[in-house]
C-alpha atoms as a PDB file:
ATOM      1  CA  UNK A   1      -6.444  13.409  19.452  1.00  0.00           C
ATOM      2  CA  UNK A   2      -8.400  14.904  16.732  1.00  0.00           C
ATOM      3  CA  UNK A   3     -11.418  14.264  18.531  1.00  0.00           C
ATOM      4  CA  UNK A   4     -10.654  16.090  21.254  1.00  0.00           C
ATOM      5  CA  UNK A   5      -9.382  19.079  19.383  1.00  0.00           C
ATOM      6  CA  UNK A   6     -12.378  19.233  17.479  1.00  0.00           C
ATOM      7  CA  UNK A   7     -14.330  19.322  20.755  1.00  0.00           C
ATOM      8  CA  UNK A   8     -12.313  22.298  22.091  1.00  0.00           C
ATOM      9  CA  UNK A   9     -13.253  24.004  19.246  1.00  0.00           C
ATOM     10  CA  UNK A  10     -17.219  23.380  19.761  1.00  0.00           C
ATOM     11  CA  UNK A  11     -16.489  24.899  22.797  1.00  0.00           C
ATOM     12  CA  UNK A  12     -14.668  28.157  21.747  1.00  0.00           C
ATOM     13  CA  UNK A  13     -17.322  28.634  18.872  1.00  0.00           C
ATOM     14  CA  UNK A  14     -20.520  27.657  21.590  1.00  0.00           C
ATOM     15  CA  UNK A  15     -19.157  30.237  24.377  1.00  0.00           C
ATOM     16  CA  UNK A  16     -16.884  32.300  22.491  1.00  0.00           C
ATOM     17  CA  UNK A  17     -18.734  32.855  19.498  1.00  0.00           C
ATOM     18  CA  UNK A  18     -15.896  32.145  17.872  1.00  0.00           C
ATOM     19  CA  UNK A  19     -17.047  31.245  14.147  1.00  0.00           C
ATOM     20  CA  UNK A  20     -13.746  30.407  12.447  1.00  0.00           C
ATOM     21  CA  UNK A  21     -13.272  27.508  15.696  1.00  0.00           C
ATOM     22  CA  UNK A  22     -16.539  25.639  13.721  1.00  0.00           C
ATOM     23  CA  UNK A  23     -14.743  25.540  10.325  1.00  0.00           C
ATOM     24  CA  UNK A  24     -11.436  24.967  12.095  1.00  0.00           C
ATOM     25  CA  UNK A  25     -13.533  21.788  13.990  1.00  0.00           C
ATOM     26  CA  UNK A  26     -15.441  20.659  10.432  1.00  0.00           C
ATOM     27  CA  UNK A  27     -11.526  20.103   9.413  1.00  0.00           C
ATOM     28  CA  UNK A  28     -10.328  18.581  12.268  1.00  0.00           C
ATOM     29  CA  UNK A  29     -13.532  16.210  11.710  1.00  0.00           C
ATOM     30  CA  UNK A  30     -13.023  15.463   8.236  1.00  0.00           C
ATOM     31  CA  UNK A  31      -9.454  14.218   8.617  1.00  0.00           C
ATOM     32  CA  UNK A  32     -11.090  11.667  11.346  1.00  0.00           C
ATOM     33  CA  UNK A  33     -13.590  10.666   8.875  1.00  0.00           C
ATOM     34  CA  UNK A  34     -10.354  10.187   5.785  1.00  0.00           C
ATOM     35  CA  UNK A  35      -8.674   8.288   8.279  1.00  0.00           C
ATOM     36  CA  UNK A  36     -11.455   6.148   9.467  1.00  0.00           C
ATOM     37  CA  UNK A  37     -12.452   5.319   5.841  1.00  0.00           C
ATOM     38  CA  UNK A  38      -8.817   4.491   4.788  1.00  0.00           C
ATOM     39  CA  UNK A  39      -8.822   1.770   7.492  1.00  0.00           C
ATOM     40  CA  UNK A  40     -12.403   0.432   6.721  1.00  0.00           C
ATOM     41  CA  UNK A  41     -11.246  -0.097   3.399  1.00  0.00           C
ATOM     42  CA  UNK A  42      -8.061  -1.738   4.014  1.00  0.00           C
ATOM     43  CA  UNK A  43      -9.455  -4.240   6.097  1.00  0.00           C
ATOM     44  CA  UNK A  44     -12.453  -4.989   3.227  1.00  0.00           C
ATOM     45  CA  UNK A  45      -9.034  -5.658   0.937  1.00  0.00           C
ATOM     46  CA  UNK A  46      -7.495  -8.144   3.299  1.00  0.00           C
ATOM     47  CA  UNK A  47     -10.536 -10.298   3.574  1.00  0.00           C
ATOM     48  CA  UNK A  48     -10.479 -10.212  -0.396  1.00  0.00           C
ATOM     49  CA  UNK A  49      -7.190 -10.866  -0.735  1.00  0.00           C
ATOM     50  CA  UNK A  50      -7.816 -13.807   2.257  1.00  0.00           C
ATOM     51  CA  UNK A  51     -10.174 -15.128  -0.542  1.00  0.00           C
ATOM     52  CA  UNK A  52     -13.468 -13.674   0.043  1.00  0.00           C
ATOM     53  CA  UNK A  53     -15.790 -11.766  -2.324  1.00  0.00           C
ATOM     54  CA  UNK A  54     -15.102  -8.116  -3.519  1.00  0.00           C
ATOM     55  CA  UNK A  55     -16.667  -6.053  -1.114  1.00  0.00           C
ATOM     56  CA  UNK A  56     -18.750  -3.286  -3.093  1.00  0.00           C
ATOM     57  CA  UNK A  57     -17.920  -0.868  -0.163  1.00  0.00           C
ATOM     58  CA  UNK A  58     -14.060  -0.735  -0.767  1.00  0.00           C
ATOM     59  CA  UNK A  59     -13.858   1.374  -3.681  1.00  0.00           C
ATOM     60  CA  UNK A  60     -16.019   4.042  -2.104  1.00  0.00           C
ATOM     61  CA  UNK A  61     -14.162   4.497   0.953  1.00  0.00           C
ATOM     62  CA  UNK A  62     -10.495   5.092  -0.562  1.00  0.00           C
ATOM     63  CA  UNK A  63     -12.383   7.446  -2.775  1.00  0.00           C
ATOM     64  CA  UNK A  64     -14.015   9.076   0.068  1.00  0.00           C
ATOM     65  CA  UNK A  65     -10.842   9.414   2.004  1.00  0.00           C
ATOM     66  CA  UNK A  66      -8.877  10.658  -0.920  1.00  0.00           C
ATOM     67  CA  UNK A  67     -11.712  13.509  -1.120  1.00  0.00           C
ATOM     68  CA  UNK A  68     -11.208  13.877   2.291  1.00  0.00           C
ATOM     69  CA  UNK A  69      -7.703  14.282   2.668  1.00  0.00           C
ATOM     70  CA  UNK A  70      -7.506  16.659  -0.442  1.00  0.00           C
ATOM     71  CA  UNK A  71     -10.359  19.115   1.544  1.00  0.00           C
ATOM     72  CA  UNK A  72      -7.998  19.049   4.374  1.00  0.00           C
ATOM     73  CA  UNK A  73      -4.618  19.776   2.506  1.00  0.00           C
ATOM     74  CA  UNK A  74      -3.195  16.734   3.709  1.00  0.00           C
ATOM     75  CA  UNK A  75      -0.935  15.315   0.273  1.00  0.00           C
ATOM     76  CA  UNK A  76       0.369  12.795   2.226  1.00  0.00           C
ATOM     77  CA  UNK A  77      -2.864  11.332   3.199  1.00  0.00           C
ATOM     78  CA  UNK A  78      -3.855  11.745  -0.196  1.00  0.00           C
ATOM     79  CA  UNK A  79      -1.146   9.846  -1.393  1.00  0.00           C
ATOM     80  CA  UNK A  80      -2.055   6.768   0.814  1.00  0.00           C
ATOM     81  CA  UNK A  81      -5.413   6.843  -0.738  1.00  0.00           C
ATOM     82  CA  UNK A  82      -4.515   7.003  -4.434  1.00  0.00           C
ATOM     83  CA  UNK A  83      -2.882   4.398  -3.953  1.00  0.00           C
ATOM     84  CA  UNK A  84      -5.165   2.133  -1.775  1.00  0.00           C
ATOM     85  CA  UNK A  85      -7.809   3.320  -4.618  1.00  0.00           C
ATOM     86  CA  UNK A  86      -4.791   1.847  -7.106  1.00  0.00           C
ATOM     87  CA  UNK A  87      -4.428  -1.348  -5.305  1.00  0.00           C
ATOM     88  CA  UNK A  88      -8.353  -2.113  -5.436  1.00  0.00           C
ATOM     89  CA  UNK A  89      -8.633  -1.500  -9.670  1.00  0.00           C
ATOM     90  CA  UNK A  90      -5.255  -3.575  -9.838  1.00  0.00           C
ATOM     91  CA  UNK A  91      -5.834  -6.638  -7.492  1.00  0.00           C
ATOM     92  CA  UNK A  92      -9.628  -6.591  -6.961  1.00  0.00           C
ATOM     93  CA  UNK A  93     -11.073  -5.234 -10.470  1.00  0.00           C
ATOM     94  CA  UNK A  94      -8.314  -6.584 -12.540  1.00  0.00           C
ATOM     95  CA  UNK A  95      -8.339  -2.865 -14.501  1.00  0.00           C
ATOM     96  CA  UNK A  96      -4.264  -2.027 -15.044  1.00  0.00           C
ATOM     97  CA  UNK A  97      -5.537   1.531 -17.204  1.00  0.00           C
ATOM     98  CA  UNK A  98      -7.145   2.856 -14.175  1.00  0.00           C
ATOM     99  CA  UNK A  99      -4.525   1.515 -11.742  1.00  0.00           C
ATOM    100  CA  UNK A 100      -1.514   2.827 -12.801  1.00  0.00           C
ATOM    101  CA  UNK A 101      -2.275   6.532 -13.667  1.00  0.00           C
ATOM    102  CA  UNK A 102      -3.479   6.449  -9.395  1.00  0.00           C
ATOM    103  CA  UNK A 103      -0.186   4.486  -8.319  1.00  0.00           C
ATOM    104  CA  UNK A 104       1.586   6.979 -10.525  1.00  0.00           C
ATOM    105  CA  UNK A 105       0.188   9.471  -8.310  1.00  0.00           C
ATOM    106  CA  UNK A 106       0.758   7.880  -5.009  1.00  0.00           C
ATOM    107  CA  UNK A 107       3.945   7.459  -5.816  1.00  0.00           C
ATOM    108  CA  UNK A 108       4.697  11.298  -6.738  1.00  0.00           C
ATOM    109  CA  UNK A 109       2.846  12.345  -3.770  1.00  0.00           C
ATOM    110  CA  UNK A 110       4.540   9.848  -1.551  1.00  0.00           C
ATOM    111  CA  UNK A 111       7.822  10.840  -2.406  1.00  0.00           C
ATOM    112  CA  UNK A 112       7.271  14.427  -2.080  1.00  0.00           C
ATOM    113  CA  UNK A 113       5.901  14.073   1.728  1.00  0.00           C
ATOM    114  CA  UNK A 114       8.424  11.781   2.882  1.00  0.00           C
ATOM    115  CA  UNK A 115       5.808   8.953   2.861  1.00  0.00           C
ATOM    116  CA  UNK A 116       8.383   5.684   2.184  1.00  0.00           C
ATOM    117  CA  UNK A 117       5.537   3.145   3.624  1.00  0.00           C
ATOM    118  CA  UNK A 118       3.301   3.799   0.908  1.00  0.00           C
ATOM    119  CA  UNK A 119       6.616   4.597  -1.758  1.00  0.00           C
ATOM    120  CA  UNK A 120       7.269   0.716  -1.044  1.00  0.00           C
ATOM    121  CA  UNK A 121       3.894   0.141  -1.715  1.00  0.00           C
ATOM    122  CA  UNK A 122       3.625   1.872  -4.757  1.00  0.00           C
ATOM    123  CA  UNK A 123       6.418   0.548  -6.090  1.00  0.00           C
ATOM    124  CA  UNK A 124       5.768  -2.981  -5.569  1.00  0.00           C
ATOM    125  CA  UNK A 125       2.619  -2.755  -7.324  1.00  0.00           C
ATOM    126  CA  UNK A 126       4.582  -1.116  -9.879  1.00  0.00           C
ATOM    127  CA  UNK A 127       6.547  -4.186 -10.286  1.00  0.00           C
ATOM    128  CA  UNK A 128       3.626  -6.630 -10.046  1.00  0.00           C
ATOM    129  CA  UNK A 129       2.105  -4.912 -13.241  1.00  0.00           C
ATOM    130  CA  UNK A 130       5.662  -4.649 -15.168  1.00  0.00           C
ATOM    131  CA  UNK A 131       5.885  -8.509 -14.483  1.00  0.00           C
ATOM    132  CA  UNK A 132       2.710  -9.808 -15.572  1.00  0.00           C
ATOM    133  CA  UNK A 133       3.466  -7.391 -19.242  1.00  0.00           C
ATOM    134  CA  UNK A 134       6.635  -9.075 -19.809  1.00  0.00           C
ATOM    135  CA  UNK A 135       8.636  -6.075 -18.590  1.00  0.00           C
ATOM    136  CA  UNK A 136      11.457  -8.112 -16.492  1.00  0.00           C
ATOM    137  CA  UNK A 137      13.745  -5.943 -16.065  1.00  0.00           C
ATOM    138  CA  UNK A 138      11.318  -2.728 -15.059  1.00  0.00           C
ATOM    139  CA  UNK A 139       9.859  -5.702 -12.400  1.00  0.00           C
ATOM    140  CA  UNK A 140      13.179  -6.331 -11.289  1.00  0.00           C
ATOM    141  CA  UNK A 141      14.404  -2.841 -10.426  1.00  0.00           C
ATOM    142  CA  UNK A 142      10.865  -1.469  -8.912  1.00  0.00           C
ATOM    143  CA  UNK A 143      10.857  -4.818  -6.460  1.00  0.00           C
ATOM    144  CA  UNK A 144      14.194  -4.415  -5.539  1.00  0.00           C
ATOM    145  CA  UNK A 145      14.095  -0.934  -4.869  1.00  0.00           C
ATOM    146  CA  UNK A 146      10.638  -1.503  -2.545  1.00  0.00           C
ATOM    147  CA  UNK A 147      12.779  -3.823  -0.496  1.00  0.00           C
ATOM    148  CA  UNK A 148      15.669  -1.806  -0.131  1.00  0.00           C
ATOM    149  CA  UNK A 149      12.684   0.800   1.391  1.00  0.00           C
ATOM    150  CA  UNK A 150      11.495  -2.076   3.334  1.00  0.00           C
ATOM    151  CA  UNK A 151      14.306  -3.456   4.657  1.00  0.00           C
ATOM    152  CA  UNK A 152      14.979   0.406   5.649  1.00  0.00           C
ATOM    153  CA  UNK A 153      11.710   0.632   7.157  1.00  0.00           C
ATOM    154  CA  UNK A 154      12.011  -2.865   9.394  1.00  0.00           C
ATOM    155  CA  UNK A 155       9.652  -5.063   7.031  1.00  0.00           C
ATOM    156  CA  UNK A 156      11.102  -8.560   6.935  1.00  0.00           C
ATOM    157  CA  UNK A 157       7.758  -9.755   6.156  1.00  0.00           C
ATOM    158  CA  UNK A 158       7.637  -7.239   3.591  1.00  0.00           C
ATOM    159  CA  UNK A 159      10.743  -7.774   1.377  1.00  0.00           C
ATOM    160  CA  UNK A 160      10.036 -11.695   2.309  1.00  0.00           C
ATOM    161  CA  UNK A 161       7.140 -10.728   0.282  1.00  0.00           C
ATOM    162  CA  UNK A 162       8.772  -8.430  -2.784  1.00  0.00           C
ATOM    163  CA  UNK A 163      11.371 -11.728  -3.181  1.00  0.00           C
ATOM    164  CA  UNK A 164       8.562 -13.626  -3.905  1.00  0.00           C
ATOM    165  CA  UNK A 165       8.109 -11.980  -7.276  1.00  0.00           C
ATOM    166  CA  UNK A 166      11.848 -11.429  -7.679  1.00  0.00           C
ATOM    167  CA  UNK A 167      12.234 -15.604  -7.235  1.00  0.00           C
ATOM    168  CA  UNK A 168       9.928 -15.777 -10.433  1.00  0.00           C
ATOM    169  CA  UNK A 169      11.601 -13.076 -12.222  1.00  0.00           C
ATOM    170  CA  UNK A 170      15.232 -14.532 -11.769  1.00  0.00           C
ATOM    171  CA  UNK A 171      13.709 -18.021 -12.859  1.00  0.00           C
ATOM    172  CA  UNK A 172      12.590 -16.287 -15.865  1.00  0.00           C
ATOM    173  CA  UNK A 173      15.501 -15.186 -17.350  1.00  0.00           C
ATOM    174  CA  UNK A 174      17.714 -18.118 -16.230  1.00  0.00           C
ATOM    175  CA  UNK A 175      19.537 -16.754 -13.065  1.00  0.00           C
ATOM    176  CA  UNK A 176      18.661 -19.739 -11.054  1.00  0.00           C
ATOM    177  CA  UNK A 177      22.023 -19.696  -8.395  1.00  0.00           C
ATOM    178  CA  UNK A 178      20.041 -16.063  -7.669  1.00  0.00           C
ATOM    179  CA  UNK A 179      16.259 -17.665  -7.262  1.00  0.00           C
ATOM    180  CA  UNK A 180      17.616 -20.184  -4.997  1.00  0.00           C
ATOM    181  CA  UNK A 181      19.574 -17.468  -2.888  1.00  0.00           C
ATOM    182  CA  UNK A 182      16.690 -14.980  -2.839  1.00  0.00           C
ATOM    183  CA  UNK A 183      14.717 -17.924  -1.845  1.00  0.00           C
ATOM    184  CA  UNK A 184      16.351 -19.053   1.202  1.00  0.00           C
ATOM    185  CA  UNK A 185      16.678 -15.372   2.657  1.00  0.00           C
ATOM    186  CA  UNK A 186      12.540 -15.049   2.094  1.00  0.00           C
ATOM    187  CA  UNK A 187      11.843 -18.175   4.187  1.00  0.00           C
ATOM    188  CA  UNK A 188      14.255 -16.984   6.763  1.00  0.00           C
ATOM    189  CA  UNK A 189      12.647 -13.648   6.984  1.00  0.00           C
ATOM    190  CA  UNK A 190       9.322 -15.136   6.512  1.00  0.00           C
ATOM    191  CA  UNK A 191       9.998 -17.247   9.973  1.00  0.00           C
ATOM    192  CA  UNK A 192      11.401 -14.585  11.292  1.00  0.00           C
ATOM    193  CA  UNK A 193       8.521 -12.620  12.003  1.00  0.00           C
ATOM    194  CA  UNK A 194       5.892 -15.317  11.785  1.00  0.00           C
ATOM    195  CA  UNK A 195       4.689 -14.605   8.076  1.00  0.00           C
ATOM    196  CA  UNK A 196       3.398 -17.827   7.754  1.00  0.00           C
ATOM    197  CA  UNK A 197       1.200 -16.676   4.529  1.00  0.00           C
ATOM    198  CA  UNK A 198       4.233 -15.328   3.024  1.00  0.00           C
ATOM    199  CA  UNK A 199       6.374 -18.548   3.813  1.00  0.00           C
ATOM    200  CA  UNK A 200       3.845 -20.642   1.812  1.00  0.00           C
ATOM    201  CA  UNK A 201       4.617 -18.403  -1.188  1.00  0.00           C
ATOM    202  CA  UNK A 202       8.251 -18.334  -0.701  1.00  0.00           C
ATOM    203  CA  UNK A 203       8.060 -22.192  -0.816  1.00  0.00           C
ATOM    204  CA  UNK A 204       5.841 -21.655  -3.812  1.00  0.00           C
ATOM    205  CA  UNK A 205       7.981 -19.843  -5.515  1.00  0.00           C
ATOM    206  CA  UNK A 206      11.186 -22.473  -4.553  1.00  0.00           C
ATOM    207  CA  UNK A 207       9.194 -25.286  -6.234  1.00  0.00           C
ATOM    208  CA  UNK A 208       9.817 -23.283  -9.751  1.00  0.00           C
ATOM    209  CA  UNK A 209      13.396 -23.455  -9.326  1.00  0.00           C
ATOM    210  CA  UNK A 210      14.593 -25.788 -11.652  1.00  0.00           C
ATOM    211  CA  UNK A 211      17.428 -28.333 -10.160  1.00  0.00           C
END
């Protein structure tokens, strides 16, 4: 699609003359480019997350896109990349004071565009980092509100994957009739929709559950 705009506007600004058709085409270009590097990076954070090494291009591409998408005026774009560039200094670097000032921003920019894919997002990560500071009860709400998003959205896989940290938190503070509930609905969604990764964290998660 964008491709083929761009090239009808080579072709107004190569027989028309028409100069405002190249800038219009350098935009239509650079939004490819944002998108392209968005999904190059996404799949260099699966592989990590699938246990391989950091992958020194990751970084760079959500920056690149973020730079991108800002050059283009596209906020929501540029809400998908602060927080991809979020995700990597959270789960890849391990650096919480540079994540959470760029999931802060996803998450203002997501909401503003409409964007409730990456507003799950956002706030799951949110609740990751409350949960691993001791916040409970901030981990609690900003799960549980990324699954009601999910669940909105048609993730089972997804809130499979947000009860997963909600099964720890409930062990945590002694609700253990609730761990054992939230459990069995994650391994039904899980199967479900053939989240066989997620499944072997649900049942992770089960083994906590004291009986």
């Amino acid at each position: 699609m964008w491709i083929e705009r761009a090239k009808g506007l080579y072709e107004r600004g190569i027989y028309a003359g028409d100069d405002a058709a190249l800038a219009a085409s350098d935009r239509e270009l650079d939004a490819v480019e944002a998108a392209l590097c968005l999904a190059r990076g996404r799949v260099l954070h699966v592989r990590f997350v699938q246990g391989g090494e950091a992958d020194p291009r990751e970084l760079p591409l959500f920056e690149r896109a973020g730079a991108l998408f800002r050059a283009v005026g596209d906020r929501r774009g540029e809400g998908e990349s602060a927080f991809w560039e979020g995700c990597y200094h959270q789960v890849v670097a391990g650096d919480l004071d540079r994540a959470l000032p760029l999931l802060r921003r996803a998450g203002e920019l997501a909401a503003e565009t409409g964007d409730l894919v990456t507003l799950a997002e956002v706030l799951r990560h949110q609740g990751i980092a409350a949960h691993r500071s001791g916040r409970l009860d901030e981990a609690r709400e900003r799960l549980t509100e990324s699954s009601r998003l999910r669940r909105e959205l048609g993730s089972p896989a997804g809130v499979a994957s947000n009860q997963v940290g909600l099964i720890h938190i409930a062990v945590a503070q002694g609700r253990h009739d609730e761990a054992l509930a939230l459990a069995d609905e994650a391994r039904a969604l899980a199967e479900s929709c053939g989240a066989d990764r997620v499944a072997v964290h649900v049942e992770e998660a089960r083994a906590t559950i004291p009986t």
